[in-house]
Protein backbone atom coordinates (compact mmCIF):
# COMPACT_ATOMS: atom_id res chain seq x y z
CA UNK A 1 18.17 -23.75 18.02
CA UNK A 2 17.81 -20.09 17.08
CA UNK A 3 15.19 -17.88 15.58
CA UNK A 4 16.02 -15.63 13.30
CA UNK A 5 13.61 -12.45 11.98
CA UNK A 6 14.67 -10.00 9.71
CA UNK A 7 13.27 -7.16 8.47
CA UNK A 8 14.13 -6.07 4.65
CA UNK A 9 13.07 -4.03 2.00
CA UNK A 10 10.50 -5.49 -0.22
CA UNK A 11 12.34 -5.53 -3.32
CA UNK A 12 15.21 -7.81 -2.04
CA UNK A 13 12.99 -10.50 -1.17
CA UNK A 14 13.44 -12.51 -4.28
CA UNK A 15 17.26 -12.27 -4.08
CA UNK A 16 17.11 -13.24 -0.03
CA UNK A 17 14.82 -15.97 -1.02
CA UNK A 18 17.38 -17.92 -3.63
CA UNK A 19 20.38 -17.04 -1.10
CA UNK A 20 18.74 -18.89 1.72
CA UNK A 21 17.50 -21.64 -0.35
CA UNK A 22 21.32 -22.21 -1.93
CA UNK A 23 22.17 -22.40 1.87
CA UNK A 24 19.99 -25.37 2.37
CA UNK A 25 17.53 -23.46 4.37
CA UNK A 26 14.15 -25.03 3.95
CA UNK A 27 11.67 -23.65 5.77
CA UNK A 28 10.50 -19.67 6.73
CA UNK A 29 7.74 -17.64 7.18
CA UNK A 30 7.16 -14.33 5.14
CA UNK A 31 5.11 -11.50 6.29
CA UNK A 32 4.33 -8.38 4.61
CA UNK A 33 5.00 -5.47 7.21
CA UNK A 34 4.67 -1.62 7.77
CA UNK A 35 7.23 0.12 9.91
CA UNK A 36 10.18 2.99 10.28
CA UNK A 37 13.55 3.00 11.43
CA UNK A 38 15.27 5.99 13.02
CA UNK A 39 14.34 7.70 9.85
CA UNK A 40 10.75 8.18 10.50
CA UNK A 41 9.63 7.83 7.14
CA UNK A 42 9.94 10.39 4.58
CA UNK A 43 8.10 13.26 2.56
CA UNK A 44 6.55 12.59 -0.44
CA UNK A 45 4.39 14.94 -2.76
CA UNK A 46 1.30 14.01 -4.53
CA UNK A 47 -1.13 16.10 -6.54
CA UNK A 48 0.86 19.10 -5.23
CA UNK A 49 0.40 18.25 -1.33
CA UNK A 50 3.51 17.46 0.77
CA UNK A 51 2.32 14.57 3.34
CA UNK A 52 4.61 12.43 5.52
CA UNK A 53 4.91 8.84 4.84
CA UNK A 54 6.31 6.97 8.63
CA UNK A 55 5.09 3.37 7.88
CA UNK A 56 7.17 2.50 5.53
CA UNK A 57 6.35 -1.23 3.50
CA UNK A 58 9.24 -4.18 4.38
CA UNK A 59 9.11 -7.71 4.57
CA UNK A 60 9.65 -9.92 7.61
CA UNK A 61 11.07 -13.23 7.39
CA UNK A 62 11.27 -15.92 10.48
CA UNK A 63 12.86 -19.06 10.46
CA UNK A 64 14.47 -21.27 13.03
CA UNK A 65 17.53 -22.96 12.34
CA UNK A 66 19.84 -25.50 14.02
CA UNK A 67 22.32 -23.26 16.59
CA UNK A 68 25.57 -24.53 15.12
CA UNK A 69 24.19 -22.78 11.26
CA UNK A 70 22.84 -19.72 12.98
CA UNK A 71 25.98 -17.57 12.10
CA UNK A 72 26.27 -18.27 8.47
CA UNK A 73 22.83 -18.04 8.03
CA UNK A 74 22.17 -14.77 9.64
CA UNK A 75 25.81 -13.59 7.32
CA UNK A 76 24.10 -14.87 3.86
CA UNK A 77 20.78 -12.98 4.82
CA UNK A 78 22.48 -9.65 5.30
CA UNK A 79 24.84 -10.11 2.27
CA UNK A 80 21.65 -10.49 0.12
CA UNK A 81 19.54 -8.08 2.19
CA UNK A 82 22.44 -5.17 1.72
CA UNK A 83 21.72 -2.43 -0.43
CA UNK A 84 24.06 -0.22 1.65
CA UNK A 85 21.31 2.51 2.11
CA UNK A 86 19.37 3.64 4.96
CA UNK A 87 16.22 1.62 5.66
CA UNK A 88 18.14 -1.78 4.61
CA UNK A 89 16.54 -3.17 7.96
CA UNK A 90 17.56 -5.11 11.04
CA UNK A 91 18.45 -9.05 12.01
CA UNK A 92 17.67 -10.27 15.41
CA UNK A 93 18.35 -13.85 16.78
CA UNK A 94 16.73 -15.76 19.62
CA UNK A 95 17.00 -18.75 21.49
CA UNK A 96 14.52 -21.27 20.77
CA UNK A 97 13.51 -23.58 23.77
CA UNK A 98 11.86 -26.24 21.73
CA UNK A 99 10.13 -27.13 18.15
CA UNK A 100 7.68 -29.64 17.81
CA UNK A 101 6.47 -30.65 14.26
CA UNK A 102 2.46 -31.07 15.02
CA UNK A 103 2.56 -34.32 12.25
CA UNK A 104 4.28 -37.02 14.39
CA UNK A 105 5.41 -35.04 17.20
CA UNK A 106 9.29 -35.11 16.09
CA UNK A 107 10.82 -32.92 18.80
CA UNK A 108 13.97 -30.76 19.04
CA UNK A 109 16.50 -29.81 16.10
CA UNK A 110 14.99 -32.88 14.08
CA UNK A 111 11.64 -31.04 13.91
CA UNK A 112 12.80 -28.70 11.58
């Protein structure tokens, strides 16, 4: 089993969303985040004053799919996730050691 966490901009979340679900991929987490890349932000003005903006809003997702999918699943995320600018985000993937549902204590691949 893998884990799989991406970060993405905000506004692609819809689009990510309906990829993943056409995949067959059922369950994920979503969490609204703040963060910066190797861009450090950027400058914005407002009312006339110049201030840096370095957190910038994205949108973590987290899911844990079977290993054998983790490939194509981690491919339709960054097709949908691709705007082809900087700040698009990142994917990273990690061995999971075990899943157990809580419910009836289903264990393994079938937990998910």
């Amino acid at each position: 089993m893998k884990k799989i966490e991406a970060i993405i901009q905000p506004f692609k979340l819809d689009e990510v969303k309906e990829a993943l679900k056409g995949a067959g991929v059922d369950g994920m987490t979503i969490t609204e985040v703040r963060g910066h890349g190797r861009q450090k932000g950027h400058k914005e003005v407002y009312r006339g004053q110049e201030y840096n903006v370095d957190l910038l809003p994205k949108v973590k997702l987290e899911m844990v799919v079977p290993g054998a999918r983790c490939d194509e699943v981690v491919a339709i995320l960054a097709k949908a996730a691709r705007t082809g600018k900087i700040g698009d985000g990142k994917i990273f993937v990690f061995d999971v050691a075990e899943a157990i549902r809580i419910r009836n204590d289903d264990r393994g691949e079938s937990a998910l």
